[in-house]
Protein backbone atom coordinates (compact mmCIF):
# COMPACT_ATOMS: atom_id res chain seq x y z
CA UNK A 1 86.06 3.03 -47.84
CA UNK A 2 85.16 1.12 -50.97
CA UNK A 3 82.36 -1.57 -50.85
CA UNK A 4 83.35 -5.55 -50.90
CA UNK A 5 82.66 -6.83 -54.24
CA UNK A 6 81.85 -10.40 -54.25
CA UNK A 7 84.92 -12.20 -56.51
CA UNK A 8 82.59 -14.29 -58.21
CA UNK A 9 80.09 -12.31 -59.39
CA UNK A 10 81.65 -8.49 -58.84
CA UNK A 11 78.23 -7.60 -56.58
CA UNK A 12 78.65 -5.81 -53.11
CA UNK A 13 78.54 -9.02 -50.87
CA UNK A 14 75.29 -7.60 -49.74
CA UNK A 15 73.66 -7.95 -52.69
CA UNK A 16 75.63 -10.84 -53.99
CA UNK A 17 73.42 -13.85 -55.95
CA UNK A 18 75.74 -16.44 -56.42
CA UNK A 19 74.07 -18.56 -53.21
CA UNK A 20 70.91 -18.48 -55.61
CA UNK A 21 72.67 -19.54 -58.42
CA UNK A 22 70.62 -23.14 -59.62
CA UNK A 23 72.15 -25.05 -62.32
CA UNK A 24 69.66 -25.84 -65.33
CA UNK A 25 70.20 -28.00 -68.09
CA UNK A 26 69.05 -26.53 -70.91
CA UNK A 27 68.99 -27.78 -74.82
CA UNK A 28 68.22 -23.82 -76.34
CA UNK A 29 71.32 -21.83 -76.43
CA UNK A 30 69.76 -18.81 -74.89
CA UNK A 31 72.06 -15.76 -76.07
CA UNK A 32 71.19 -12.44 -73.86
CA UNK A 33 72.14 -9.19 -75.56
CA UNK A 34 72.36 -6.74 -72.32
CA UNK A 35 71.88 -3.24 -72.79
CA UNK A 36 74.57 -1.22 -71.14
CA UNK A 37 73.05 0.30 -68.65
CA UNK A 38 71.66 -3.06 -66.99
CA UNK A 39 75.16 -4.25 -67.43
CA UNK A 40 75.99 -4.75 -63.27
CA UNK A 41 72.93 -2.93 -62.25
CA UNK A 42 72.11 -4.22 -58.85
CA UNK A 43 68.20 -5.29 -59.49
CA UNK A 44 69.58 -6.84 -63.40
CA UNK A 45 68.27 -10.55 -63.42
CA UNK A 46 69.74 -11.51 -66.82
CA UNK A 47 73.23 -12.09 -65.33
CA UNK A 48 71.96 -14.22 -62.95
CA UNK A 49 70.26 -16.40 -65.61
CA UNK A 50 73.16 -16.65 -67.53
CA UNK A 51 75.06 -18.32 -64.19
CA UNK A 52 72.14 -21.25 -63.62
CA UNK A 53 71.91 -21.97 -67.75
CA UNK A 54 74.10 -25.13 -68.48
CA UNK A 55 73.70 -23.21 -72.30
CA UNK A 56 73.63 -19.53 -72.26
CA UNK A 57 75.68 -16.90 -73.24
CA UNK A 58 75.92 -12.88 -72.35
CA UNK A 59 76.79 -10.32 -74.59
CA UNK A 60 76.68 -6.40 -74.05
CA UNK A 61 76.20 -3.73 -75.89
CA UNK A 62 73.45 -2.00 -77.72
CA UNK A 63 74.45 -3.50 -81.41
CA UNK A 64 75.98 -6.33 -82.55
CA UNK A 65 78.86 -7.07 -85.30
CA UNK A 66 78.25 -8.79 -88.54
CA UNK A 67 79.69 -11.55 -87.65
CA UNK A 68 77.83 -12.58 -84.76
CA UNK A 69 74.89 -11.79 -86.40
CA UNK A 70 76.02 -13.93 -89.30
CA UNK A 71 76.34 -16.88 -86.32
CA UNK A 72 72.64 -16.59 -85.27
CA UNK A 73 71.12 -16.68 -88.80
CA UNK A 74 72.41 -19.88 -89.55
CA UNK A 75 71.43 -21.43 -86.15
CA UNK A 76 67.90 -21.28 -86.07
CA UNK A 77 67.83 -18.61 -83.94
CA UNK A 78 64.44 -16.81 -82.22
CA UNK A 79 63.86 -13.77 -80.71
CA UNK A 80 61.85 -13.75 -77.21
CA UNK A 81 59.40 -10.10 -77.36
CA UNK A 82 56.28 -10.06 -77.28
CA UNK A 83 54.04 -9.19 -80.19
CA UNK A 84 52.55 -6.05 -79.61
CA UNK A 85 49.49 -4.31 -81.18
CA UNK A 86 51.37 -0.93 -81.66
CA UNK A 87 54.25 -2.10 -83.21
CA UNK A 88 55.32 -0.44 -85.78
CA UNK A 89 58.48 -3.04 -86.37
CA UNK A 90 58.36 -5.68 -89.35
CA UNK A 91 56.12 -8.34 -88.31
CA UNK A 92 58.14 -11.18 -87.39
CA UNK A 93 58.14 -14.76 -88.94
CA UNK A 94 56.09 -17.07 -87.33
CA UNK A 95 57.92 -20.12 -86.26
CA UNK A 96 56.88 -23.62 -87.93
CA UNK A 97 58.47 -25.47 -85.37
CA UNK A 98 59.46 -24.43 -81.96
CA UNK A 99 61.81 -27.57 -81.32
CA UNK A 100 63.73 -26.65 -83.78
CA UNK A 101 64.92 -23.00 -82.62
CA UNK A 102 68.43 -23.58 -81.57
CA UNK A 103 68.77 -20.31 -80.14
CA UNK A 104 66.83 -18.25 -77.99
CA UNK A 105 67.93 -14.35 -78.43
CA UNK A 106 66.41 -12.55 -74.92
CA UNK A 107 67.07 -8.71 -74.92
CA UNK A 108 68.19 -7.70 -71.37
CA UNK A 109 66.74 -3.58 -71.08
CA UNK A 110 63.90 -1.77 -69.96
CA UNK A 111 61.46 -1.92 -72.28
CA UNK A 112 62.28 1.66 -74.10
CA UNK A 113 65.80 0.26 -74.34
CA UNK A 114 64.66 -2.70 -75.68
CA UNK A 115 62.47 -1.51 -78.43
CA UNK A 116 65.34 0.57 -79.43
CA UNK A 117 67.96 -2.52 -79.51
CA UNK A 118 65.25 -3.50 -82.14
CA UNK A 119 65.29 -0.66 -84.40
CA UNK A 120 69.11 -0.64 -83.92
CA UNK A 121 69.24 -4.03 -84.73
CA UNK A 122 67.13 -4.55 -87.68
CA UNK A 123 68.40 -8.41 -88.23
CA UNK A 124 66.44 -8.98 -84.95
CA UNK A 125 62.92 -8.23 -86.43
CA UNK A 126 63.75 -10.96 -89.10
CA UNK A 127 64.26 -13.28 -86.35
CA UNK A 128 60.52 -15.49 -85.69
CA UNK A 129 59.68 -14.11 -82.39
CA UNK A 130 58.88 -16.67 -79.28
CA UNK A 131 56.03 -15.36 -76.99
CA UNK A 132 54.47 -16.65 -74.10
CA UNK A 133 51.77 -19.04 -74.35
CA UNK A 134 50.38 -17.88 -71.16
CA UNK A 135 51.76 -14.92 -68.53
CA UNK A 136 51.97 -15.56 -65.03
CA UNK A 137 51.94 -12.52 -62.24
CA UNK A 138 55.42 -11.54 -62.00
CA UNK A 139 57.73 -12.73 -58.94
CA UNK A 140 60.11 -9.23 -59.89
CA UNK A 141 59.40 -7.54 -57.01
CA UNK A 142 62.05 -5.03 -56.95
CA UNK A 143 61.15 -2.76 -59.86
CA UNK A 144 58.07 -1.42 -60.85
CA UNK A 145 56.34 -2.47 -64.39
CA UNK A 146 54.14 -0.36 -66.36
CA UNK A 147 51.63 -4.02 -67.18
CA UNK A 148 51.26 -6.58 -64.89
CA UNK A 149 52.72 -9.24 -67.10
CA UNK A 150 55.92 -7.85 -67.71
CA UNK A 151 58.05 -10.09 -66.20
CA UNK A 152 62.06 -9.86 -65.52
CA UNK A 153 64.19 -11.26 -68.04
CA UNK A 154 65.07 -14.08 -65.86
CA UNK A 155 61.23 -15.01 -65.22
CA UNK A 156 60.76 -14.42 -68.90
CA UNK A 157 63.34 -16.93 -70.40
CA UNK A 158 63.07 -19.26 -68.08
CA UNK A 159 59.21 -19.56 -69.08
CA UNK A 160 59.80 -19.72 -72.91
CA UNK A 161 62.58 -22.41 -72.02
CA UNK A 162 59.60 -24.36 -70.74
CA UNK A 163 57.80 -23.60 -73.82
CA UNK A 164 60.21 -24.22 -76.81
CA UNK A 165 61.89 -27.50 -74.82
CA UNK A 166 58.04 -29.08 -73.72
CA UNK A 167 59.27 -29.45 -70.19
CA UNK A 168 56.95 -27.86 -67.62
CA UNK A 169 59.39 -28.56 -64.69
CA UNK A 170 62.35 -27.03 -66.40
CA UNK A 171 62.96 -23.83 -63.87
CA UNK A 172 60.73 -24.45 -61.28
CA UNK A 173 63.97 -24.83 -59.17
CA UNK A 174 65.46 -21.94 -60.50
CA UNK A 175 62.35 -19.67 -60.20
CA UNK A 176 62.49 -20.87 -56.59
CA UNK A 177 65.63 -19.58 -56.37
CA UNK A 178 65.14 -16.25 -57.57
CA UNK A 179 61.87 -15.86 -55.37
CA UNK A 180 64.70 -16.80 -52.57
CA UNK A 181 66.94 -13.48 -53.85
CA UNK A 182 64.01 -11.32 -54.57
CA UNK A 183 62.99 -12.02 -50.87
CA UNK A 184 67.05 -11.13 -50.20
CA UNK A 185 66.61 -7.69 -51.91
CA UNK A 186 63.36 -6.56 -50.71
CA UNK A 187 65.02 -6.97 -47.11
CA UNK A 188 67.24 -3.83 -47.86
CA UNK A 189 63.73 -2.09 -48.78
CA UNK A 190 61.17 -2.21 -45.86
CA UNK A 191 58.90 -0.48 -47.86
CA UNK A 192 57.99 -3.28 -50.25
CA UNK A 193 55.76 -5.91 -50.19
């Protein structure tokens, strides 16, 4: 017999989120480019940011046409990734002015999948990158990460939101929310925290 999917958000009604779903209003078009493989995963957070953004978009795939890519160069776009050490990618513009990045490009993937969205996407690494100011302990307790301060993508945007708009209450409902579904997940697992 074939599990009930939710007809909102195509989940198995167990794991549906759309009861955690908190509108934000947000002034950043965030645009999340989803991997594949995270693409209705059951632990994915990016789809459920999408649903609480008043401005957000989601797009899937590993690579992205010209013309879309065309779209986000002349909008001020930014890419959310964190400058790392051993990076062997172009380093990325710095940006002059964060209120004036009219789009906020989050890459939904593991972080192998990522960092290979970015070599398959070489626009990307002309993109200024946004990175957190400051890193809170992740709330994602359903997966394992490799750092402590790799956060979900959900945690993740909805911090640099806070950051690029200067508005330090901006998620806190929302991040309540998904500390509400993360609690709703871990149920089916008795052996997490």
């Amino acid at each position: 017999m074939p599990r009930r999917l939710c007809s909102t958000c195509q989940r198995p009604d167990a794991r549906c989120y759309c009861a955690y779903i908190r509108p934000i209003t947000n002034r950043t078009q965030v645009v999340v480019l989803q991997h594949p493989d995270e693409s209705g995963h059951p632990k994915n957070t990016g789809e459920l940011l999408v649903k609480c953004l008043s401005s957000a978009t989601l797009l899937v795939g590993e690579t992205l046409d010209n013309a879309l890519i065309e779209q986000f160069a002349s909008h001020n776009a930014a890419l959310l990734y964190p400058d790392q050490p051993e990076d062997t990618l172009a380093a990325a513009a710095p940006i002059a002015d964060p209120k004036a990045i009219n789009h906020l490009i989050v890459l939904d993937a593991t972080w192998r999948k990522s960092r290979k969205m970015l070599h398959l996407n070489p626009w990307l690494n002309s993109l200024p990158r946004v990175t957190l100011n400051t890193i809170p302990t992740s709330r994602y307790r359903i997966r394992s990460a490799a750092k402590q301060d790799q956060l979900s993508t959900f945690e993740a945007s909805c911090y640099a939101l806070q950051q690029l708009e200067a508005n330090p209450t901006l998620c806190e409902q929302a991040l309540s929310a998904f500390d509400s579904y993360m609690n709703h997940l871990v149920s089916f697992d008795p052996n997490r925290p």
